[in-house]
Protein backbone atom coordinates (compact mmCIF):
# COMPACT_ATOMS: atom_id res chain seq x y z
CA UNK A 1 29.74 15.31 19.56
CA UNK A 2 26.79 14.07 21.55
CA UNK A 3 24.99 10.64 21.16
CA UNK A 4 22.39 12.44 19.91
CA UNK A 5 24.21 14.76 17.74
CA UNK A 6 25.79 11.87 16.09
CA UNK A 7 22.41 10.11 14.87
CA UNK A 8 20.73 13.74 13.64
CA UNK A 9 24.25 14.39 11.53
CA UNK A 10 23.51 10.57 10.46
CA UNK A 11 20.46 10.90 9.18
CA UNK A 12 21.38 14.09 7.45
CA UNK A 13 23.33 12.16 5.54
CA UNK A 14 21.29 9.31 4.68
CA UNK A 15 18.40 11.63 3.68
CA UNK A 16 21.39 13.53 1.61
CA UNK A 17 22.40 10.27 -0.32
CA UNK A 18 18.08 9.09 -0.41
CA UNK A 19 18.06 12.23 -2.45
CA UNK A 20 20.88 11.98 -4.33
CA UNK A 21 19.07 8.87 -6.01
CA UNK A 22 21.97 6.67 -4.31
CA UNK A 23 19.98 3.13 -4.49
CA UNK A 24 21.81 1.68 -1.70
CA UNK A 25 20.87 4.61 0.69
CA UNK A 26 17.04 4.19 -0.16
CA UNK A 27 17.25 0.56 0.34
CA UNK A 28 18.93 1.19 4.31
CA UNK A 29 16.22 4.45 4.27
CA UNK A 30 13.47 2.18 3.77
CA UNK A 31 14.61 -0.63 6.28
CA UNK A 32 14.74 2.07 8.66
CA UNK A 33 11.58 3.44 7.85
CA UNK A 34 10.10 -0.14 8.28
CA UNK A 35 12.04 -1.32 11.38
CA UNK A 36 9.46 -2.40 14.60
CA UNK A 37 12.26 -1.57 16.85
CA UNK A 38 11.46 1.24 19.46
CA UNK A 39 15.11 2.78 19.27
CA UNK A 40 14.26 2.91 15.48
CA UNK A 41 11.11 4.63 15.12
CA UNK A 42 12.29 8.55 16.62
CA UNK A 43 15.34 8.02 14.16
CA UNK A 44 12.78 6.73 11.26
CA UNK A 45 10.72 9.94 11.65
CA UNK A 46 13.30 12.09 11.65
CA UNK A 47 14.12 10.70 8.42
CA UNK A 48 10.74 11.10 7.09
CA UNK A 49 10.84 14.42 7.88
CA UNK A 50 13.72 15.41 5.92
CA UNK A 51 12.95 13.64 3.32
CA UNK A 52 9.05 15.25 3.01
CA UNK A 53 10.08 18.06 1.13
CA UNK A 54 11.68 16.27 -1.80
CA UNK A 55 8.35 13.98 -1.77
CA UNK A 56 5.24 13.77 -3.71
CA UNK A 57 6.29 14.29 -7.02
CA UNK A 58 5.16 10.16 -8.26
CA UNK A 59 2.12 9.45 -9.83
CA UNK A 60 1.51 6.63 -7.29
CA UNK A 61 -0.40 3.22 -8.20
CA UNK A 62 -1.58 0.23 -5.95
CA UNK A 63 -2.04 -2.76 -8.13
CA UNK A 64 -4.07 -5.55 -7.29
CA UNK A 65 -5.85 -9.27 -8.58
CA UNK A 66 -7.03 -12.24 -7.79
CA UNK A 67 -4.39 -15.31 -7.69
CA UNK A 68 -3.23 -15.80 -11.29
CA UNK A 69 -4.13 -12.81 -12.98
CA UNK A 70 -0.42 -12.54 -13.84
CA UNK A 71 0.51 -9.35 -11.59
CA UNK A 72 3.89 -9.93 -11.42
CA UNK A 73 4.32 -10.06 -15.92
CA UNK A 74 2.29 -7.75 -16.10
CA UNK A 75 4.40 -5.66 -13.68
CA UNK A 76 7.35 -6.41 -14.99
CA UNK A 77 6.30 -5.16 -18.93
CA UNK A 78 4.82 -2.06 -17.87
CA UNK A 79 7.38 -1.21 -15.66
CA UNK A 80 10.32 -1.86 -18.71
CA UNK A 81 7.28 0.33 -20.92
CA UNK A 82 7.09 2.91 -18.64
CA UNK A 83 11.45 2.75 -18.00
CA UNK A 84 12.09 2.94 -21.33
CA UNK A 85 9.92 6.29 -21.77
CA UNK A 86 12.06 7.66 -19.69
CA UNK A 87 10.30 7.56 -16.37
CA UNK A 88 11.83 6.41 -13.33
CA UNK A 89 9.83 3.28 -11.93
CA UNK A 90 9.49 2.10 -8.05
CA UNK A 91 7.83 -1.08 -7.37
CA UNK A 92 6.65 -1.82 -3.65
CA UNK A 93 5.76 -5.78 -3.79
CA UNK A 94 4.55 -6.46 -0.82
CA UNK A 95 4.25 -9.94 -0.50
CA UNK A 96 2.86 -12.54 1.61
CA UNK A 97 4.90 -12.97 5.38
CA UNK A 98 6.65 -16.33 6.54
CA UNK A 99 5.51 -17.35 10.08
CA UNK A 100 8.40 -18.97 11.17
CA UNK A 101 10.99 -15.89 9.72
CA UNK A 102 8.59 -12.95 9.11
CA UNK A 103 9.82 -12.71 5.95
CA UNK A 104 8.33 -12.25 2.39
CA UNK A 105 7.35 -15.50 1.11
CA UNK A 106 6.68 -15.01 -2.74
CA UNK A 107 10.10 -12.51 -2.98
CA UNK A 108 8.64 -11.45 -6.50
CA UNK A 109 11.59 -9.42 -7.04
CA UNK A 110 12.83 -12.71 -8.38
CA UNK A 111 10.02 -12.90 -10.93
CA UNK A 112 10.65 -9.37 -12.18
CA UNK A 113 14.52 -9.85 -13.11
CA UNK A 114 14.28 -8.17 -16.38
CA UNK A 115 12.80 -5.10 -14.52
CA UNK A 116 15.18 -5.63 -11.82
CA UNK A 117 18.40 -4.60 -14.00
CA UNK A 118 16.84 -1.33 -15.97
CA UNK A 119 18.87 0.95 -13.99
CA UNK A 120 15.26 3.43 -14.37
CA UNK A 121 13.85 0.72 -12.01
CA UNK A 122 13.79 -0.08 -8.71
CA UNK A 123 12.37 -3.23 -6.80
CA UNK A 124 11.72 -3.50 -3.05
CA UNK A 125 9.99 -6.49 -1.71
CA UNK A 126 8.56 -6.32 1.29
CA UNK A 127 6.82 -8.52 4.01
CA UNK A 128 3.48 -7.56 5.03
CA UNK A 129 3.27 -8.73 8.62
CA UNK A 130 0.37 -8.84 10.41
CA UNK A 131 -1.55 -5.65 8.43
CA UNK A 132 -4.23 -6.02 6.43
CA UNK A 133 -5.00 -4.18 3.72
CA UNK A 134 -2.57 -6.02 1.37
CA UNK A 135 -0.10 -3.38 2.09
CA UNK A 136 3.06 -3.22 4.58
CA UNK A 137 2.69 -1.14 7.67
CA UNK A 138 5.01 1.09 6.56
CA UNK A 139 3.97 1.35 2.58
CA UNK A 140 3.60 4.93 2.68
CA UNK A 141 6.68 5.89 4.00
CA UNK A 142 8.32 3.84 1.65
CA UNK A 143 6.27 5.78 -1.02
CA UNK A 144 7.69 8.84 0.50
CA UNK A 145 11.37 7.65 0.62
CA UNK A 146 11.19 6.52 -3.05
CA UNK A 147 9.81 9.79 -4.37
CA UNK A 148 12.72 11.49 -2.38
CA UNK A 149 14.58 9.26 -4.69
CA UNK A 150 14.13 10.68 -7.91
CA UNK A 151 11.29 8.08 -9.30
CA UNK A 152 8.42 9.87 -10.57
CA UNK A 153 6.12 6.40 -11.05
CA UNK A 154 5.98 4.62 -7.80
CA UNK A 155 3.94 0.88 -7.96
CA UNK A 156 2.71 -0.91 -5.31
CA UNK A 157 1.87 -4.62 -5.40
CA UNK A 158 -0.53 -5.52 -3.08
CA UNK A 159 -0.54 -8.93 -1.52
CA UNK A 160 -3.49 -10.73 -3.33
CA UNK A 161 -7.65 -9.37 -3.63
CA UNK A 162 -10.48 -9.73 -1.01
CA UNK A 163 -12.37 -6.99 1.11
CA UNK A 164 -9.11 -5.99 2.95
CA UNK A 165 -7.24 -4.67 -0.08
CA UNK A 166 -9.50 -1.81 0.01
CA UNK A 167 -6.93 -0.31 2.27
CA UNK A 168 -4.03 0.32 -0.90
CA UNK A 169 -6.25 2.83 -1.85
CA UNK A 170 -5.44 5.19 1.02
CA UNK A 171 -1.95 5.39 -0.54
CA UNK A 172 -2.30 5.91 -3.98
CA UNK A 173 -3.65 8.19 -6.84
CA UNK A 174 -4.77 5.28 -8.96
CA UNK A 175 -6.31 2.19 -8.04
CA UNK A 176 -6.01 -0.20 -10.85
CA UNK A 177 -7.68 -4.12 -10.60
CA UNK A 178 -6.39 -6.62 -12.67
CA UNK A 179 -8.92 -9.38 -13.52
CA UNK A 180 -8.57 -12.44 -16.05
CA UNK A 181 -10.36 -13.37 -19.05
CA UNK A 182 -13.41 -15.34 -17.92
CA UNK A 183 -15.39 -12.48 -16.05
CA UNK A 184 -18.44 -14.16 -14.56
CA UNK A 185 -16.15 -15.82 -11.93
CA UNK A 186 -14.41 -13.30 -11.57
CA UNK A 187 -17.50 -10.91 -10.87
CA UNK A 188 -18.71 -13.32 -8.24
CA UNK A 189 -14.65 -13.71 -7.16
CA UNK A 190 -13.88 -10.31 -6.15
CA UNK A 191 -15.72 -8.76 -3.17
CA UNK A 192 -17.86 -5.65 -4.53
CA UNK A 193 -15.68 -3.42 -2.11
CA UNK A 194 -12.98 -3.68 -3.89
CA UNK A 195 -14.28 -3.15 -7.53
CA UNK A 196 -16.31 -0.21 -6.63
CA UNK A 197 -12.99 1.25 -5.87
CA UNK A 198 -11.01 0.47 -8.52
CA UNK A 199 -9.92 4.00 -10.46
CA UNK A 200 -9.35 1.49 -13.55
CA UNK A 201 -9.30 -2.22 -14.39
CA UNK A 202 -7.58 -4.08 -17.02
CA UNK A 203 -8.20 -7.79 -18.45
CA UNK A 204 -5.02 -9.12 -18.47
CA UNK A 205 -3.85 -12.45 -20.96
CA UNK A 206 -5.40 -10.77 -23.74
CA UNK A 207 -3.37 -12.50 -26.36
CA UNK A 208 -3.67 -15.47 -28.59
CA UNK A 209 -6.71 -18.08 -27.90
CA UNK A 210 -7.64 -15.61 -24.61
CA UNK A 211 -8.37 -12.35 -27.05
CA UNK A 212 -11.70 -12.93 -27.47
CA UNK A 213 -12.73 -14.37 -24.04
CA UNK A 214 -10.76 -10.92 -22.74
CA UNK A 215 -13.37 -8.82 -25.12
CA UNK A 216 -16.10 -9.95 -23.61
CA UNK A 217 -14.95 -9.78 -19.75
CA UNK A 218 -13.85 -6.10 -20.54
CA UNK A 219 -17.71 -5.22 -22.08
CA UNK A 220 -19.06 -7.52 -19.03
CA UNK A 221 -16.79 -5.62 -16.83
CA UNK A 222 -17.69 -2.14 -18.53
CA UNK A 223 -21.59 -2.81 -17.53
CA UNK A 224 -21.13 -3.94 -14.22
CA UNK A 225 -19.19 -0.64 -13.33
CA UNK A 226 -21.66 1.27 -14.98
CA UNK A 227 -24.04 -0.34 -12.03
CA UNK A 228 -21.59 0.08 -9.09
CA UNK A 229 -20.57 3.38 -9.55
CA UNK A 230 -22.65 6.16 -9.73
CA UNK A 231 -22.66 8.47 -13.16
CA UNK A 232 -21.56 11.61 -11.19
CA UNK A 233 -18.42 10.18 -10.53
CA UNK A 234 -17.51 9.82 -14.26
CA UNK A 235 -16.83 6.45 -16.51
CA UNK A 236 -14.08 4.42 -15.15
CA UNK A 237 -11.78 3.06 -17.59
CA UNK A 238 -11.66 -0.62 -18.53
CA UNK A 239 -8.89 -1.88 -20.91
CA UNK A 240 -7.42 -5.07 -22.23
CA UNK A 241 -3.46 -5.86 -21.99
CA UNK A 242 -1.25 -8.52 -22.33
CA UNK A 243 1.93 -8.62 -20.17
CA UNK A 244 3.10 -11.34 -22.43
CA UNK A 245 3.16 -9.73 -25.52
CA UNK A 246 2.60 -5.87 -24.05
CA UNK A 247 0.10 -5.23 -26.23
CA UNK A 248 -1.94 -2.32 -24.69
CA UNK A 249 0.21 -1.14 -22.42
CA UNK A 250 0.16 1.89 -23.70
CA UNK A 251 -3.02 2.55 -23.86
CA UNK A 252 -3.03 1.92 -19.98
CA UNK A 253 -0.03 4.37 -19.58
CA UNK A 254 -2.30 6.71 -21.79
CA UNK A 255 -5.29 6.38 -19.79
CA UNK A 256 -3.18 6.92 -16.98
CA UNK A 257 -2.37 9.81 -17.38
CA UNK A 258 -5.34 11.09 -18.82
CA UNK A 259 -6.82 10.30 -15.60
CA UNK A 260 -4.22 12.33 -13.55
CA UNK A 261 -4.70 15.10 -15.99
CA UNK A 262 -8.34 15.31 -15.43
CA UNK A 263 -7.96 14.97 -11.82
CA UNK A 264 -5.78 17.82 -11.40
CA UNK A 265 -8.20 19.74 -13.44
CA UNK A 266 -10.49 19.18 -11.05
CA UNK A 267 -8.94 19.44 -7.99
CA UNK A 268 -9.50 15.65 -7.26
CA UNK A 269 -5.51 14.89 -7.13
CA UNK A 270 -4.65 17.28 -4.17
CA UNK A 271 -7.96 16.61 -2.50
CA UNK A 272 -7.36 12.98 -2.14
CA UNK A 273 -4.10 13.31 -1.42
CA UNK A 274 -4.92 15.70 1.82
CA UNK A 275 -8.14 12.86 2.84
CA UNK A 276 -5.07 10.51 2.83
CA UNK A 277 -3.01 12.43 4.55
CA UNK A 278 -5.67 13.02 7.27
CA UNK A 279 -6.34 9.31 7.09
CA UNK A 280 -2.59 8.69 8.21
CA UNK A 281 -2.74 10.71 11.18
CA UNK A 282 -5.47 9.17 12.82
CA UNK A 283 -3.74 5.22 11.70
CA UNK A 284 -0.57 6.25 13.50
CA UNK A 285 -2.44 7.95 16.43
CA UNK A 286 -4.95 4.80 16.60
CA UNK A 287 -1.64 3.00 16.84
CA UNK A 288 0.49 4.92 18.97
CA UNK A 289 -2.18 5.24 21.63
CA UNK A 290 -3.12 1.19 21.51
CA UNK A 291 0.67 0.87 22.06
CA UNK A 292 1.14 3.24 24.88
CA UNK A 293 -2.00 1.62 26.46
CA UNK A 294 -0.71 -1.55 26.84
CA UNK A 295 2.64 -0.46 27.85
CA UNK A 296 1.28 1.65 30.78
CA UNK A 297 2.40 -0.35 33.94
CA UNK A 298 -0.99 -0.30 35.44
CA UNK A 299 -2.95 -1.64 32.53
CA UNK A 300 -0.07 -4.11 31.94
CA UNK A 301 -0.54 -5.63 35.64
CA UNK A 302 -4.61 -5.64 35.20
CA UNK A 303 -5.02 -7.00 31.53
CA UNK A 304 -4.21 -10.56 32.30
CA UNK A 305 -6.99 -10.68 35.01
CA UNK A 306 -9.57 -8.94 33.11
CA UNK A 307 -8.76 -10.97 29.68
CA UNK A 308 -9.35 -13.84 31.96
CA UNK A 309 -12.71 -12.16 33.07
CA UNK A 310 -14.20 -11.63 29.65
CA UNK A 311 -12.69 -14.70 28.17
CA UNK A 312 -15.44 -16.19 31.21
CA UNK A 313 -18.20 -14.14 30.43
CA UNK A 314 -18.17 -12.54 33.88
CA UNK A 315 -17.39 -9.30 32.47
CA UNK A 316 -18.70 -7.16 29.15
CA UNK A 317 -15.46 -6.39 27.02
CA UNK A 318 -16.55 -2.68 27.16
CA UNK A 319 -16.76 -2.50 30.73
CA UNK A 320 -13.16 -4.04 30.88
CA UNK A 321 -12.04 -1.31 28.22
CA UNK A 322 -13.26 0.95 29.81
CA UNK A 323 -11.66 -0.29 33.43
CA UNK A 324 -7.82 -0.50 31.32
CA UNK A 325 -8.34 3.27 29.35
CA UNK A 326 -9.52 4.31 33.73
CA UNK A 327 -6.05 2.45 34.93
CA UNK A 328 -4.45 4.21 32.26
CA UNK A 329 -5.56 7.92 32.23
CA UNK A 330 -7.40 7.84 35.48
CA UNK A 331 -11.59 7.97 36.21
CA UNK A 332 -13.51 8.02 39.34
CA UNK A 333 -16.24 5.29 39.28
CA UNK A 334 -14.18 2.84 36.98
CA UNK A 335 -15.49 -0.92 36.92
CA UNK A 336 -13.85 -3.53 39.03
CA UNK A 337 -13.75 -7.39 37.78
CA UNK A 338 -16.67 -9.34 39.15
């Protein structure tokens, strides 16, 4: 059998095992899936592509907060709520990255050990690089790979809250903010990005001395979003929950799916799905392009002198675009360095 034969039989039989729910073979799918390597990535697609038609099935949900909101316990409860129902539960933690190893920093697998046993549950910690967005670069096909899998609620914990967090909500059906009792700060906290697209919030702690401080941040909350988002695109739900005690954690399941009832109703589900979908095309084409443009030889021998030229202001960083995109694809009239 050819070289080549040999890795397509391969990765018929990871995606086999990936689908078989075998937990080992998901965790080497997803490596795969997330590898920078360029040997990896034609092997990493074809993977993705056999395991597309077993996808999609998840009700997918980013998760997000500002430091100490308790994401983690909270998490970890619903997860073990939602496990014990009967559901199958993913959690994507993608955490802060290392710049010496690359590596996840927080590794809140370690804080979710409870959750980490149910064999309904699955953890997968992952580093988010250089993206934004608070996700990984590859979230979504880990999304993918873990609906292949057999779990039907996939979680994503996003790195932290600020303006570029707005990205988790490409990936998922539900965007739910966390935010802690005390909700003035927290209003003024939280970039207004963000909160106008959160799907649902929840004030978390709300137990013991923190019950009544959580009221009022989820009826503070409750106007605010009444101001943010417009009326035609329907209430969105603002609960209270305690990961330390789990009360209403139901409720949020309930509301949950409520929402994803309603949404299918409507058509909203599939729709957002396909804008995502879209979405991801143009991020990997955006991304395959930038990476074949600095890999053409030509550009690669000009960049250094024309970096050099903006960096002096004797050159407009258009103009020396548009000279590297000329060296690339070729242009009559193209701009030479001052």
């Amino acid at each position: 059998m050819s070289e080549r034969g040999e890795q397509r039989s391969t990765i018929e039989a990871l995606a086999e095992q990936v689908r078989r729910g075998d937990r080992r073979a998901l965790a080497r799918a997803i490596t795969l899936l997330e590898s920078t390597r360029d040997p990896d990535r034609l092997e990493a697609e074809a993977l993705q592509q056999k395991l597309l038609p077993a996808s999609g099935g998840a009700v997918r949900l980013a998760i997000s907060g500002p430091p100490g909101v308790g994401k983690s316990t909270f998490i970890e409860t619903f997860g073990l709520h939602l496990a014990a129902r009967g559901h199958r539960v993913a959690v994507l933690a993608i955490d802060p990255s290392s710049r010496i190893s690359g590596g996840s920093i927080l590794g809140d697998k370690t804080r979710m050990v409870e959750l980490g046993r149910h064999p309904n549950a699955y953890i997968r910690p992952s580093p988010a690089g250089a993206t934004l967005g608070g996700v990984a670069r590859r979230t979504r096909e880990a999304i993918l790979a873990c609906e292949a899998g057999g779990f039907d609620v996939v979680l994503v914990e996003t790195v932290g809250v600020g303006q570029s967090e707005t990205a988790a909500a490409d990936l998922v059906d539900i965007f739910l903010l966390l935010v802690q009792p005390g909700g003035g700060d927290d209003l003024q906290g939280i970039k207004r990005g963000i909160v106008e697209l959160a799907d649902m919030l929840a004030v978390t702690k709300s137990d013991g001395d923190l019950e009544a401080v959580a009221k009022r941040t989820a009826a503070e909350y409750q106007s605010a979003m009444r101001l943010l988002r417009p009326a035609a695109e329907g209430a969105v739900p603002v609960l209270q929950c305690s990961g330390l005690t789990g009360e209403g954690i139901p409720e949020l399941w309930a509301a949950v799916e409520r929402l994803q009832r309603e949404r299918k109703a409507n058509g909203a589900w599939a729709s957002r799905r396909a804008a995502q979908s879209k979405r991801w095309l143009w991020s990997e084409l955006s991304e395959s392009l930038l990476a074949a443009l600095t890999g053409h030889p030509e550009v690669a021998a000009r960049l250094p002198a024309l970096e050099a030229a903006v960096e002096a202001g004797r050159m407009t960083p258009s103009a020396a675009a548009r000279e590297l995109l000329a060296s690339a694809f070729g242009g009559a009239g193209k701009p030479r360095i001052p």
